[in-house]
PDB file of N, CA and C in Angstrom:
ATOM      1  N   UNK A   1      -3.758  17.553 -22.774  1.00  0.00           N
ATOM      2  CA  UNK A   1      -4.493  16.740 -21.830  1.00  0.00           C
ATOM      3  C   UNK A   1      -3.655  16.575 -20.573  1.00  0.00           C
ATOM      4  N   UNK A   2      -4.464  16.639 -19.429  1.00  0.00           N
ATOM      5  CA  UNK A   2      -3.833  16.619 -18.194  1.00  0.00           C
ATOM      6  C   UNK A   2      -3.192  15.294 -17.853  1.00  0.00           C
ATOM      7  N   UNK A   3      -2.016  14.522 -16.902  1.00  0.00           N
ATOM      8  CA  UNK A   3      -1.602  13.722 -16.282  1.00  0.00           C
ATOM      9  C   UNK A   3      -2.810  12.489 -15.373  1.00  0.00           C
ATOM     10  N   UNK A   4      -3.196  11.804 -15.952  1.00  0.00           N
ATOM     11  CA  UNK A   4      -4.186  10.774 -15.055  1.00  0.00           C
ATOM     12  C   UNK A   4      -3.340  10.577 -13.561  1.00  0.00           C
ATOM     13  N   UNK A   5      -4.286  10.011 -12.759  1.00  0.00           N
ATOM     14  CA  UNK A   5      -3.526   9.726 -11.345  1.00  0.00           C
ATOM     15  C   UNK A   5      -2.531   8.840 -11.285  1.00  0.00           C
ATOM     16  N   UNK A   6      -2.431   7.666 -12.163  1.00  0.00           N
ATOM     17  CA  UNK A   6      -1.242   6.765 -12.293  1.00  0.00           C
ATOM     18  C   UNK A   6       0.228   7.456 -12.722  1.00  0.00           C
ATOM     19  N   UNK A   7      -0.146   8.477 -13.439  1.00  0.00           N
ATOM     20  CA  UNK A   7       1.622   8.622 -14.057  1.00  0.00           C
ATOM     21  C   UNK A   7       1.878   9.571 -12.832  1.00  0.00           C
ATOM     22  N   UNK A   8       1.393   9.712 -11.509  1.00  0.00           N
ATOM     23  CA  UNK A   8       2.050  10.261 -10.448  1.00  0.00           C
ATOM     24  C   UNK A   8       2.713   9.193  -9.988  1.00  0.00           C
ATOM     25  N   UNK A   9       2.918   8.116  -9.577  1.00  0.00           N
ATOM     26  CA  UNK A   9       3.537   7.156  -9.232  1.00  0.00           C
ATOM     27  C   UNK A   9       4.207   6.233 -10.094  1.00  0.00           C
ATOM     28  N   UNK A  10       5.181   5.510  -9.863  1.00  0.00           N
ATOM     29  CA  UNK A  10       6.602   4.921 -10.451  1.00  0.00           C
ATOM     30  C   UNK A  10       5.478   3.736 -11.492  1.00  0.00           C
ATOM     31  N   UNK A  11       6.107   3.068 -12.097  1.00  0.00           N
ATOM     32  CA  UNK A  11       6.267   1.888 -12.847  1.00  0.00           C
ATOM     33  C   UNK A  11       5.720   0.635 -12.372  1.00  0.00           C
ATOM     34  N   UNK A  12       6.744   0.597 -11.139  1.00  0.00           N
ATOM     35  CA  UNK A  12       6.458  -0.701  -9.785  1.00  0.00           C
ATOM     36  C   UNK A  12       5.511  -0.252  -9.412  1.00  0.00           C
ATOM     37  N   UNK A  13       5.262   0.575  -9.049  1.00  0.00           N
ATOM     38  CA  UNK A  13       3.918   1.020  -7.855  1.00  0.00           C
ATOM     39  C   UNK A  13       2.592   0.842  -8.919  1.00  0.00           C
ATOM     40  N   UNK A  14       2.528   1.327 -10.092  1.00  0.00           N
ATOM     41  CA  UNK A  14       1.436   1.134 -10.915  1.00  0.00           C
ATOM     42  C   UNK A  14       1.341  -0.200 -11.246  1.00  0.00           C
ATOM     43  N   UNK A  15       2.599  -1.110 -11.101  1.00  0.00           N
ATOM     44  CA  UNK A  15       2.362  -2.690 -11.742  1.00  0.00           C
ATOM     45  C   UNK A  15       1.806  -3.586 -10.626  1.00  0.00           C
ATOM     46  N   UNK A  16       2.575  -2.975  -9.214  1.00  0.00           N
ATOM     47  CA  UNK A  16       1.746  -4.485  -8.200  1.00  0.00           C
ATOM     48  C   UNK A  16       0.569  -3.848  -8.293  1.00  0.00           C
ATOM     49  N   UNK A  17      -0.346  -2.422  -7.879  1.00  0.00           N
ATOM     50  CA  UNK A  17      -1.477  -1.867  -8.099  1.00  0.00           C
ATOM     51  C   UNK A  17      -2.027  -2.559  -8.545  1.00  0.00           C
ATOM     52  N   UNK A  18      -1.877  -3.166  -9.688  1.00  0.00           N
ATOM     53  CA  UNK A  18      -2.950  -3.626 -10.950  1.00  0.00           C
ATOM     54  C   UNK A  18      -3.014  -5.087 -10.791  1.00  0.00           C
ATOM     55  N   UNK A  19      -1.850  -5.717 -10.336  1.00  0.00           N
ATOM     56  CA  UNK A  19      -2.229  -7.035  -9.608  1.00  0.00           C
ATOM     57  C   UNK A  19      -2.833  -7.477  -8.521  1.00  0.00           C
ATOM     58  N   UNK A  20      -2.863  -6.700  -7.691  1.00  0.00           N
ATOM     59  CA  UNK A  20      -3.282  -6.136  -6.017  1.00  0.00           C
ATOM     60  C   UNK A  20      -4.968  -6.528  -6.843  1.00  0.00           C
ATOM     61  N   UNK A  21      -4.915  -5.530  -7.629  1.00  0.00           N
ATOM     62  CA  UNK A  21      -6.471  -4.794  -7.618  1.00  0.00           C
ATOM     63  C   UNK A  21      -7.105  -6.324  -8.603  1.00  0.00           C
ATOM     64  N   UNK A  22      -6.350  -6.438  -9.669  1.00  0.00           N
ATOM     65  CA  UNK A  22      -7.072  -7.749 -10.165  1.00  0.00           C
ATOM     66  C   UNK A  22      -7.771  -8.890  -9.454  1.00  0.00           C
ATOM     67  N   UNK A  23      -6.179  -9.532  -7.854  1.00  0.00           N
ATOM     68  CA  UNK A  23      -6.366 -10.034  -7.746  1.00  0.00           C
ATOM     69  C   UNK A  23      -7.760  -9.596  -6.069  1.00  0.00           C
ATOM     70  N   UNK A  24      -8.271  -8.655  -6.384  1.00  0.00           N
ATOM     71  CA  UNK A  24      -9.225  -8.370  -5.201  1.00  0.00           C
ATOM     72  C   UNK A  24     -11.143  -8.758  -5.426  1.00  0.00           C
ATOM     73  N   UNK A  25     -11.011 -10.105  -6.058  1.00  0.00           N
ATOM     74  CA  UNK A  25     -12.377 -10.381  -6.658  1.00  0.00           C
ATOM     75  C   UNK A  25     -11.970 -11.851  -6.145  1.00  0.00           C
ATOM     76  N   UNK A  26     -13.331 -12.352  -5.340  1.00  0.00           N
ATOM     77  CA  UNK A  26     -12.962 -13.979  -4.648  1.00  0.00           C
ATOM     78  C   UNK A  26     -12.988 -14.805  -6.020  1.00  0.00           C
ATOM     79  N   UNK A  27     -13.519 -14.492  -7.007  1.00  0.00           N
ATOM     80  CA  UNK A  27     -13.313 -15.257  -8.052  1.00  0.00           C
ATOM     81  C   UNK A  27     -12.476 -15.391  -8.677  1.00  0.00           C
ATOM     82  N   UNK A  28     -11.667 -14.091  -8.829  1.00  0.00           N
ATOM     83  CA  UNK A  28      -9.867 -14.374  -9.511  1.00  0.00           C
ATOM     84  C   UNK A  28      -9.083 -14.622  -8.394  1.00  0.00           C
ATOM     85  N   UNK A  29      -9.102 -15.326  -7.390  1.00  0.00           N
ATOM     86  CA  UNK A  29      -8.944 -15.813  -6.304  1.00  0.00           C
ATOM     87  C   UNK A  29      -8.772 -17.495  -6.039  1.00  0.00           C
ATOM     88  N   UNK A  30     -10.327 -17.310  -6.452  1.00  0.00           N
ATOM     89  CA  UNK A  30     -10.277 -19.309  -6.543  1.00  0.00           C
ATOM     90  C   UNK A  30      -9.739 -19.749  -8.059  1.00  0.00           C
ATOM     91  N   UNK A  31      -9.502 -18.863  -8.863  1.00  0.00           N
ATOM     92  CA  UNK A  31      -8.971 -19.085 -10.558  1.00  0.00           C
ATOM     93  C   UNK A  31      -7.532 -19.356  -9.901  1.00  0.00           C
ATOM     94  N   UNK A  32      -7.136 -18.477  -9.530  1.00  0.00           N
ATOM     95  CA  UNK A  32      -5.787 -18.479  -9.664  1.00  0.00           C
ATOM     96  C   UNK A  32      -5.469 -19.583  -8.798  1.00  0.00           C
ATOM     97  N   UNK A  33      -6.076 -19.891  -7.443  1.00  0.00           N
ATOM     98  CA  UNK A  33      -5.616 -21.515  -6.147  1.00  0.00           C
ATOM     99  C   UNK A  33      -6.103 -22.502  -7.394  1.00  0.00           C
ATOM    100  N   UNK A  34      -7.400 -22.331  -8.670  1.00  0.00           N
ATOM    101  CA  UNK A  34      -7.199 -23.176  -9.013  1.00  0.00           C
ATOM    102  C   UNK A  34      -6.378 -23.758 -10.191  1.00  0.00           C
ATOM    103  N   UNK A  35      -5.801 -22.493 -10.896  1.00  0.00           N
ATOM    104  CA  UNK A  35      -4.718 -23.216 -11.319  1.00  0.00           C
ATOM    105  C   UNK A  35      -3.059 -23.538 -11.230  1.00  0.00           C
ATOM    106  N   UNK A  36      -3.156 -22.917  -9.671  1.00  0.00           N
ATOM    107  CA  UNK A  36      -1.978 -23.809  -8.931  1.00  0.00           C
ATOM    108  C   UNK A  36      -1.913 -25.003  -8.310  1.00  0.00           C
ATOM    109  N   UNK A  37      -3.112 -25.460  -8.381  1.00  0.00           N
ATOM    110  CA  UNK A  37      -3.716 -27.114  -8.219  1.00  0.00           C
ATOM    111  C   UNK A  37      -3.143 -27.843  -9.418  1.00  0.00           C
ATOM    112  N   UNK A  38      -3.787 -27.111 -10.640  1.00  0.00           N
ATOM    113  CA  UNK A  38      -3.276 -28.250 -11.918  1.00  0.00           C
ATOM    114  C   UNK A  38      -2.226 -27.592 -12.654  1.00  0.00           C
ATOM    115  N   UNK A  39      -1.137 -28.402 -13.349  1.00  0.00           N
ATOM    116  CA  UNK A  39      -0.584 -27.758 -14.525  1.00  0.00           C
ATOM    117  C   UNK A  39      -0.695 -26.569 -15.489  1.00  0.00           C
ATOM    118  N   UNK A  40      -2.115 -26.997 -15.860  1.00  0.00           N
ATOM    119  CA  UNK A  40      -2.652 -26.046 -16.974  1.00  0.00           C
ATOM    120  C   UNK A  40      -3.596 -26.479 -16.723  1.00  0.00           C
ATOM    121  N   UNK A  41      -4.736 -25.617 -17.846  1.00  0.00           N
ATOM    122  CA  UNK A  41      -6.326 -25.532 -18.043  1.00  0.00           C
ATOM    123  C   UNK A  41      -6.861 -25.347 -19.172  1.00  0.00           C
ATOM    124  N   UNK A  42      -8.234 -25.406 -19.772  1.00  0.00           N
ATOM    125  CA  UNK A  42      -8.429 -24.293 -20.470  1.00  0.00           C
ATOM    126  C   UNK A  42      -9.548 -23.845 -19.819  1.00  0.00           C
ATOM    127  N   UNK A  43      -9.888 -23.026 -20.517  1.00  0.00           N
ATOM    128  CA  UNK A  43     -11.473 -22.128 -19.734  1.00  0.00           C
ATOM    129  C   UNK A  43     -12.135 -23.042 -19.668  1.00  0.00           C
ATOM    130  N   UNK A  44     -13.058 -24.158 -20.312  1.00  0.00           N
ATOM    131  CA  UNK A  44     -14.167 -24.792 -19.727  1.00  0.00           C
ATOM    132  C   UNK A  44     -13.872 -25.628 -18.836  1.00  0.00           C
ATOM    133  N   UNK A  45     -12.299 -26.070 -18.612  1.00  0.00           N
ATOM    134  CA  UNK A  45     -12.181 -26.606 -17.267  1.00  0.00           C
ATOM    135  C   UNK A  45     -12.010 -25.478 -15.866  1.00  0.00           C
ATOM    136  N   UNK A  46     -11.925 -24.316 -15.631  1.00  0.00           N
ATOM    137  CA  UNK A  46     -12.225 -23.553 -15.013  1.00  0.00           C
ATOM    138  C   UNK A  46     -13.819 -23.224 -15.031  1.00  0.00           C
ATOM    139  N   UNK A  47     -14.949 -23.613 -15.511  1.00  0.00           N
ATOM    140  CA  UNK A  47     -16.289 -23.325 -15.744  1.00  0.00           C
ATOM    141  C   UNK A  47     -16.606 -24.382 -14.776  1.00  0.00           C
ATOM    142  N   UNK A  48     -16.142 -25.563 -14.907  1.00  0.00           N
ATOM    143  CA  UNK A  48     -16.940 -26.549 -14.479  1.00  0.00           C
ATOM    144  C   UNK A  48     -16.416 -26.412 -12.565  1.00  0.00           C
ATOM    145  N   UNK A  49     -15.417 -25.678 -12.353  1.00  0.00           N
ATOM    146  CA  UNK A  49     -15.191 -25.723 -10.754  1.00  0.00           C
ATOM    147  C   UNK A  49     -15.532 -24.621 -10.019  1.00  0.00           C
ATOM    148  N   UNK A  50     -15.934 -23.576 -10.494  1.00  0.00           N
ATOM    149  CA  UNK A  50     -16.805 -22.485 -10.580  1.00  0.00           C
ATOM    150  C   UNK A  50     -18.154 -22.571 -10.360  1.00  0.00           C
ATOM    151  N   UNK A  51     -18.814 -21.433  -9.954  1.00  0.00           N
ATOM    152  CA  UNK A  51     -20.327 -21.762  -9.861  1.00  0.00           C
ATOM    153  C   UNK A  51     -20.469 -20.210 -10.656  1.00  0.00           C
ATOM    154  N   UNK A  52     -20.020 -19.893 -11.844  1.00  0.00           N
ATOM    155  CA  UNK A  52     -19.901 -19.174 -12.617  1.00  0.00           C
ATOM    156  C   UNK A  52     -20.249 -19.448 -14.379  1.00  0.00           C
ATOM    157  N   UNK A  53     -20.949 -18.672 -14.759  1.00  0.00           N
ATOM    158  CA  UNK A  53     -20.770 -18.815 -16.401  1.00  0.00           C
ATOM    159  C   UNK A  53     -20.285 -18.387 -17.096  1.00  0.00           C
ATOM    160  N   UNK A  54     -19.857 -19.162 -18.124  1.00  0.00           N
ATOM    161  CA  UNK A  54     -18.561 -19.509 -18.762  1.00  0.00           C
ATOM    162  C   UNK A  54     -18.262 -17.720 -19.111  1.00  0.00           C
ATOM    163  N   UNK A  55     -18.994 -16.825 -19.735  1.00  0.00           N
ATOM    164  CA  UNK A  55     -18.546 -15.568 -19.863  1.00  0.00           C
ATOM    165  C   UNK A  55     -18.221 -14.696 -18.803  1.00  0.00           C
ATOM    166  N   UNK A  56     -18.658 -15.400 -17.610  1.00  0.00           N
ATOM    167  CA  UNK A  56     -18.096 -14.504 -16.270  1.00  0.00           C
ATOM    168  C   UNK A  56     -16.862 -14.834 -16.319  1.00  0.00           C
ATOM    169  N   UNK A  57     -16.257 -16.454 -16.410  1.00  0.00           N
ATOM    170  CA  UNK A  57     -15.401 -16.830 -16.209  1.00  0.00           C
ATOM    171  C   UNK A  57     -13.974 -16.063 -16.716  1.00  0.00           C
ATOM    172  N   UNK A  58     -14.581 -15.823 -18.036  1.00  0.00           N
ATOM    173  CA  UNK A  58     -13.828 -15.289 -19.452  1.00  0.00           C
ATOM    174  C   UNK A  58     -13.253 -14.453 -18.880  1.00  0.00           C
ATOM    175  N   UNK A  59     -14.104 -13.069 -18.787  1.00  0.00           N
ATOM    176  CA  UNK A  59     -14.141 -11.850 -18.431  1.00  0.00           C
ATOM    177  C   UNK A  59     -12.594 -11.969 -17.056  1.00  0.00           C
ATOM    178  N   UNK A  60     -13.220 -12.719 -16.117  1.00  0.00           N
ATOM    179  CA  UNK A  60     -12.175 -12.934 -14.696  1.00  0.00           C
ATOM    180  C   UNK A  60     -10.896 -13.239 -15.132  1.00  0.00           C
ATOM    181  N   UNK A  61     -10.777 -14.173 -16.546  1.00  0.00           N
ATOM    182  CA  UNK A  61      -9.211 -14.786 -17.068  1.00  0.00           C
ATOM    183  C   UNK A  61      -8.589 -13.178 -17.937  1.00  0.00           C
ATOM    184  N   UNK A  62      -9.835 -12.506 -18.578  1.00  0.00           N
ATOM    185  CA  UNK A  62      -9.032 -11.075 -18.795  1.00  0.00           C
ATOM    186  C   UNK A  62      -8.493 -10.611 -18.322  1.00  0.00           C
ATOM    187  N   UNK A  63      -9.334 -10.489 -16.705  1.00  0.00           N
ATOM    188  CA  UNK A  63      -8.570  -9.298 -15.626  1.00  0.00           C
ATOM    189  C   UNK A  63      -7.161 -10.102 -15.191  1.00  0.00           C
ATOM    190  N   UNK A  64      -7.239 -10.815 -14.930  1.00  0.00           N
ATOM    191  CA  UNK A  64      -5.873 -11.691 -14.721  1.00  0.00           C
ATOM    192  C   UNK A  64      -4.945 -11.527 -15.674  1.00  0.00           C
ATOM    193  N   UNK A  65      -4.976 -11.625 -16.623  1.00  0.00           N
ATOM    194  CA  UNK A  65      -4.264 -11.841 -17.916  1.00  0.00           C
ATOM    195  C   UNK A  65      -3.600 -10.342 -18.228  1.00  0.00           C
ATOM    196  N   UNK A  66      -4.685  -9.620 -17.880  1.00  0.00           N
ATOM    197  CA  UNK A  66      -4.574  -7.705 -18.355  1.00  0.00           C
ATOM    198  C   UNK A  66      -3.453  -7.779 -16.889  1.00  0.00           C
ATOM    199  N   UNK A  67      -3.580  -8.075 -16.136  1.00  0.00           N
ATOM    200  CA  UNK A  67      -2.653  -7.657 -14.796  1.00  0.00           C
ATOM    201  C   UNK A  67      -1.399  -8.035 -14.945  1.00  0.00           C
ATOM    202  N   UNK A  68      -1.691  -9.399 -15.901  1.00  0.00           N
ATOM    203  CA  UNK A  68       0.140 -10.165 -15.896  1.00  0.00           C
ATOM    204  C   UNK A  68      -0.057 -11.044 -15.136  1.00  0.00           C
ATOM    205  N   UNK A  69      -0.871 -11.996 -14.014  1.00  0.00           N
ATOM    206  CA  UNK A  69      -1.095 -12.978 -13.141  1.00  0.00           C
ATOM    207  C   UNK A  69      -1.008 -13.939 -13.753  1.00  0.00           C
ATOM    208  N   UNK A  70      -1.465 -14.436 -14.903  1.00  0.00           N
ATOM    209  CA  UNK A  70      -1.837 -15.553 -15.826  1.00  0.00           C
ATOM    210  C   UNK A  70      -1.189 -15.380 -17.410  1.00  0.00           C
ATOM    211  N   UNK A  71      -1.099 -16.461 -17.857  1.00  0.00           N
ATOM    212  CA  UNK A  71      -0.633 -16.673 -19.431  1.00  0.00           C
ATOM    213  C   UNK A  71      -1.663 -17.181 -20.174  1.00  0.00           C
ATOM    214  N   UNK A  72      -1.957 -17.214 -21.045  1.00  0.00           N
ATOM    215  CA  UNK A  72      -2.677 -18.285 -21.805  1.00  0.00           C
ATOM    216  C   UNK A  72      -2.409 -18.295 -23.118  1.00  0.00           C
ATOM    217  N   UNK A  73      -2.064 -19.755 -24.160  1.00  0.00           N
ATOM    218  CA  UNK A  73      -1.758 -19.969 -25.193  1.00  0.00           C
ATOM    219  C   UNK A  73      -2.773 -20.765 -25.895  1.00  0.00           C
ATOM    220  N   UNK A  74      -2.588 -20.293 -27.156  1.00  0.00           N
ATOM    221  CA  UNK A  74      -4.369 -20.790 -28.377  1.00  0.00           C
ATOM    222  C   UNK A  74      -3.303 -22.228 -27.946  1.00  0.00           C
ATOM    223  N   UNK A  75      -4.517 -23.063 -28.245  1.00  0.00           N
ATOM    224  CA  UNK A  75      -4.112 -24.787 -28.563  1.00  0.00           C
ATOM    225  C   UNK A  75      -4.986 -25.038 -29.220  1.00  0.00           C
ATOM    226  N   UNK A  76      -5.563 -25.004 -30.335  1.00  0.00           N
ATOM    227  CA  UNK A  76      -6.532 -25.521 -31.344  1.00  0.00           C
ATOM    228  C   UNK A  76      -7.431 -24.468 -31.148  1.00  0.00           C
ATOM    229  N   UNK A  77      -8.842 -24.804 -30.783  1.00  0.00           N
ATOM    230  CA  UNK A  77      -9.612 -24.241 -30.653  1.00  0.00           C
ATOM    231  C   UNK A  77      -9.948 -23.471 -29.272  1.00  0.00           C
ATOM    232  N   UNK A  78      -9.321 -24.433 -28.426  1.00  0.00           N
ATOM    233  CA  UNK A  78      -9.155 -23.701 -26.752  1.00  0.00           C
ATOM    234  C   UNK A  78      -7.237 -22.875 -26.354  1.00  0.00           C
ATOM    235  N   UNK A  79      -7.929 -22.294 -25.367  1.00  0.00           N
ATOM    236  CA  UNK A  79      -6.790 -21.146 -25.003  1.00  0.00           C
ATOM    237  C   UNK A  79      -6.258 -22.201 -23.686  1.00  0.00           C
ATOM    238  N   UNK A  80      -5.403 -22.188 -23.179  1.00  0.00           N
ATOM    239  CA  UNK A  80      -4.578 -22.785 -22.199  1.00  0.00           C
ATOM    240  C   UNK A  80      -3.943 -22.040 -21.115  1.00  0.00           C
ATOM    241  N   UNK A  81      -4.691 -21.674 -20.108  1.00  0.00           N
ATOM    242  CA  UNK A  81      -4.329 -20.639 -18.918  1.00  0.00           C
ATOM    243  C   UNK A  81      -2.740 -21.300 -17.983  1.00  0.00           C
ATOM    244  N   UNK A  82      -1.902 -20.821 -17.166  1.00  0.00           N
ATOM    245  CA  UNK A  82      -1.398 -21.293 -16.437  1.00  0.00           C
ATOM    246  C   UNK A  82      -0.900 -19.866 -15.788  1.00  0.00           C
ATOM    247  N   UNK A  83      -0.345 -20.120 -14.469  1.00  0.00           N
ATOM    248  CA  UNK A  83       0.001 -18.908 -13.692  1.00  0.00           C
ATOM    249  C   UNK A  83       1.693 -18.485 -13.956  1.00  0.00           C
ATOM    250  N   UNK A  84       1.392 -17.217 -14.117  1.00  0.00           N
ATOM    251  CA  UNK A  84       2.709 -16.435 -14.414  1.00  0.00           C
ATOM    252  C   UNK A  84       3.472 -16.646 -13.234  1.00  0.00           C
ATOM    253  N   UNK A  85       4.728 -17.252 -13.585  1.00  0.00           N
ATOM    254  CA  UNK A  85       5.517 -17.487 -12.212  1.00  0.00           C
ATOM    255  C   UNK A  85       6.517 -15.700 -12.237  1.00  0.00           C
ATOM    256  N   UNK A  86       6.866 -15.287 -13.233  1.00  0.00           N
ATOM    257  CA  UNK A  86       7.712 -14.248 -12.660  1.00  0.00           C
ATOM    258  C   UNK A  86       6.873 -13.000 -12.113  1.00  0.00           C
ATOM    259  N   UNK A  87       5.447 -13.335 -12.368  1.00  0.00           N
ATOM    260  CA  UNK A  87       4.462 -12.203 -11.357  1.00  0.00           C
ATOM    261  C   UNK A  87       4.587 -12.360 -10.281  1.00  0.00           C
ATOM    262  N   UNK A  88       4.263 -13.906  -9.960  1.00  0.00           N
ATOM    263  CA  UNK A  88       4.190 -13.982  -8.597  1.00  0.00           C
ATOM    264  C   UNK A  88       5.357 -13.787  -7.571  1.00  0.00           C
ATOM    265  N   UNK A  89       6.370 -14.177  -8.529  1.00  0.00           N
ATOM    266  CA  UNK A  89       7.385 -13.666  -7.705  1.00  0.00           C
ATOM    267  C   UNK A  89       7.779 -12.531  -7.481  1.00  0.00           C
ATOM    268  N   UNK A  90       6.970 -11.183  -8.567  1.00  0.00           N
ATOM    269  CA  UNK A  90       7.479  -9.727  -7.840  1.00  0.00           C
ATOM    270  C   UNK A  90       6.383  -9.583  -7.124  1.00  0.00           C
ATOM    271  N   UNK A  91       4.964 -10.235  -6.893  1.00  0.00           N
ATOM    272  CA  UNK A  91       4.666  -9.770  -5.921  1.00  0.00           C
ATOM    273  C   UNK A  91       4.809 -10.423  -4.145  1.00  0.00           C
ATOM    274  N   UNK A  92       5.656 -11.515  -4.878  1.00  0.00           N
ATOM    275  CA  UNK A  92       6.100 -12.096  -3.147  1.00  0.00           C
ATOM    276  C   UNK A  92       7.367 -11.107  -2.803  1.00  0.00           C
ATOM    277  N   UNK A  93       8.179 -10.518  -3.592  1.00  0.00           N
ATOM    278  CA  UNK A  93       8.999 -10.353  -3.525  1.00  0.00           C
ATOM    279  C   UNK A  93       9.017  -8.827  -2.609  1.00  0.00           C
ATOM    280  N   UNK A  94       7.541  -7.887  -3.274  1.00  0.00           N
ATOM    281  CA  UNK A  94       7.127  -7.139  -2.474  1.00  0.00           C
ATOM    282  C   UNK A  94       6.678  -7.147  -1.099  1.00  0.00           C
ATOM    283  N   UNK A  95       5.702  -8.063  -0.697  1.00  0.00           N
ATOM    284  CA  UNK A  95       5.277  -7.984   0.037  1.00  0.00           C
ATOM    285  C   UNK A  95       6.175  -8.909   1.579  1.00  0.00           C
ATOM    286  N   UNK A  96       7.477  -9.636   0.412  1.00  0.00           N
ATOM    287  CA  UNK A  96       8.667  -9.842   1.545  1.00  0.00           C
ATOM    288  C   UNK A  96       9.083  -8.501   1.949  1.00  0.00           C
ATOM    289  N   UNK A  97       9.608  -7.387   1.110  1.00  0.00           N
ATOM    290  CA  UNK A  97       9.832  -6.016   1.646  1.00  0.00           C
ATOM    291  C   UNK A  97       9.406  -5.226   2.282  1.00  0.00           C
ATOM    292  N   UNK A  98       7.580  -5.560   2.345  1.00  0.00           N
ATOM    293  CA  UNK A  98       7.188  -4.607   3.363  1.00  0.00           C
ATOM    294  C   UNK A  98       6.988  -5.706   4.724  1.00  0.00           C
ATOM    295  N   UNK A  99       7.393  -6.671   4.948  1.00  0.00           N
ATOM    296  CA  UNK A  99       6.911  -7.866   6.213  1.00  0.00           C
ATOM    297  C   UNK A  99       8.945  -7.068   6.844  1.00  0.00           C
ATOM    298  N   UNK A 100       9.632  -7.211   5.787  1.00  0.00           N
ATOM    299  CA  UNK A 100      10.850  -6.503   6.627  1.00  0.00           C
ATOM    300  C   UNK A 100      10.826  -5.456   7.108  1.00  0.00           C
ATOM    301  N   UNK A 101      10.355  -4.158   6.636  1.00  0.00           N
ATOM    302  CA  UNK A 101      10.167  -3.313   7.162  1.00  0.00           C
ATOM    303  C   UNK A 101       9.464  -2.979   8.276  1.00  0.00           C
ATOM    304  N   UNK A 102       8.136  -3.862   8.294  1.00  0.00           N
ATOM    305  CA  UNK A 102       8.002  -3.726   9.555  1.00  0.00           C
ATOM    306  C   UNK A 102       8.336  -4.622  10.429  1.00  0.00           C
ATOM    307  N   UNK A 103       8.737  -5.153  10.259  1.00  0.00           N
ATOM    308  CA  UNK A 103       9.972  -6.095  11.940  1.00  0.00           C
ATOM    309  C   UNK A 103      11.055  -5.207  12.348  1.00  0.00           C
ATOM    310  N   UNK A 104      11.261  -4.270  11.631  1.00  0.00           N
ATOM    311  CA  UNK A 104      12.398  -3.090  11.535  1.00  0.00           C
ATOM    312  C   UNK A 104      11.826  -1.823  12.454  1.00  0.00           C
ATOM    313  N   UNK A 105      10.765  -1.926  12.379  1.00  0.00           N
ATOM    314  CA  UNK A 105      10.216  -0.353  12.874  1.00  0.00           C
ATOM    315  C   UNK A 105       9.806  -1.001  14.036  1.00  0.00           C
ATOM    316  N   UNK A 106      10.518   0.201  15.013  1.00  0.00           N
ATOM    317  CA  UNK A 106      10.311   0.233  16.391  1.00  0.00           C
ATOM    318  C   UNK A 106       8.917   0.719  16.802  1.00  0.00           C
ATOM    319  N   UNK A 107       8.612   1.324  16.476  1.00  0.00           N
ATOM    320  CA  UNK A 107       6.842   1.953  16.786  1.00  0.00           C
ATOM    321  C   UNK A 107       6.147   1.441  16.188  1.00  0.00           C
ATOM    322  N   UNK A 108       4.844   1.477  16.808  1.00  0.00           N
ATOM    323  CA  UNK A 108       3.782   1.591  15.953  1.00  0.00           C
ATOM    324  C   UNK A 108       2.138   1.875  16.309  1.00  0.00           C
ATOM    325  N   UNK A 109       1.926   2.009  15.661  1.00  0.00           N
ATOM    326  CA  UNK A 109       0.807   2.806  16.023  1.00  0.00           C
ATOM    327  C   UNK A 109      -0.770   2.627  16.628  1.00  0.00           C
TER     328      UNK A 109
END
């Protein structure tokens, strides 16, 4: 079987990709501002600030979760979302590298 388009590019480049791309839906958007508002959550408190149902919701805490953006731990019967801090920091950490680079480059286009 042939090479898919990802294993042409590094590790890093396939990991912010997938956070980039997760986070490119206004709804895993307002998930994620909203749970840097509170501590923690579980999903039906993300339902109720949403104008979403509860299985859309779900689905949106996957893509997050599949990316690495978010955590979530069983607590009884509900799961407990909160935001991955060492994600966010490789992707601030990126996008500090490319804000240097270009203050660096003399041209442009």
């Amino acid at each position: 079987m042939g090479a898919t388009k990802t294993d042409h590019f590094t590790e890093k480049q396939n990991s912010i990709a997938k956070m980039i791309k997760a986070l490119g839906h206004p709804a895993r958007i307002a998930i994620v501002e909203y749970l840097m508002k509170v501590d923690d959550c579980i999903c039906g408190d993300i339902v109720n600030e949403l104008p979403l149902a509860q299985p859309t919701v779900s689905q949106h805490l996957k893509e997050l979760k599949n990316a690495g953006l978010i955590k979530g731990n069983v607590e009884g019967n509900a799961i407990c979302y909160c935001i991955d801090e060492k994600a966010i920091e490789k992707l601030q950490h990126y996008f500090t590298g490319i804000s240097a680079k270009l203050k660096l480059k003399k041209n442009c286009c």
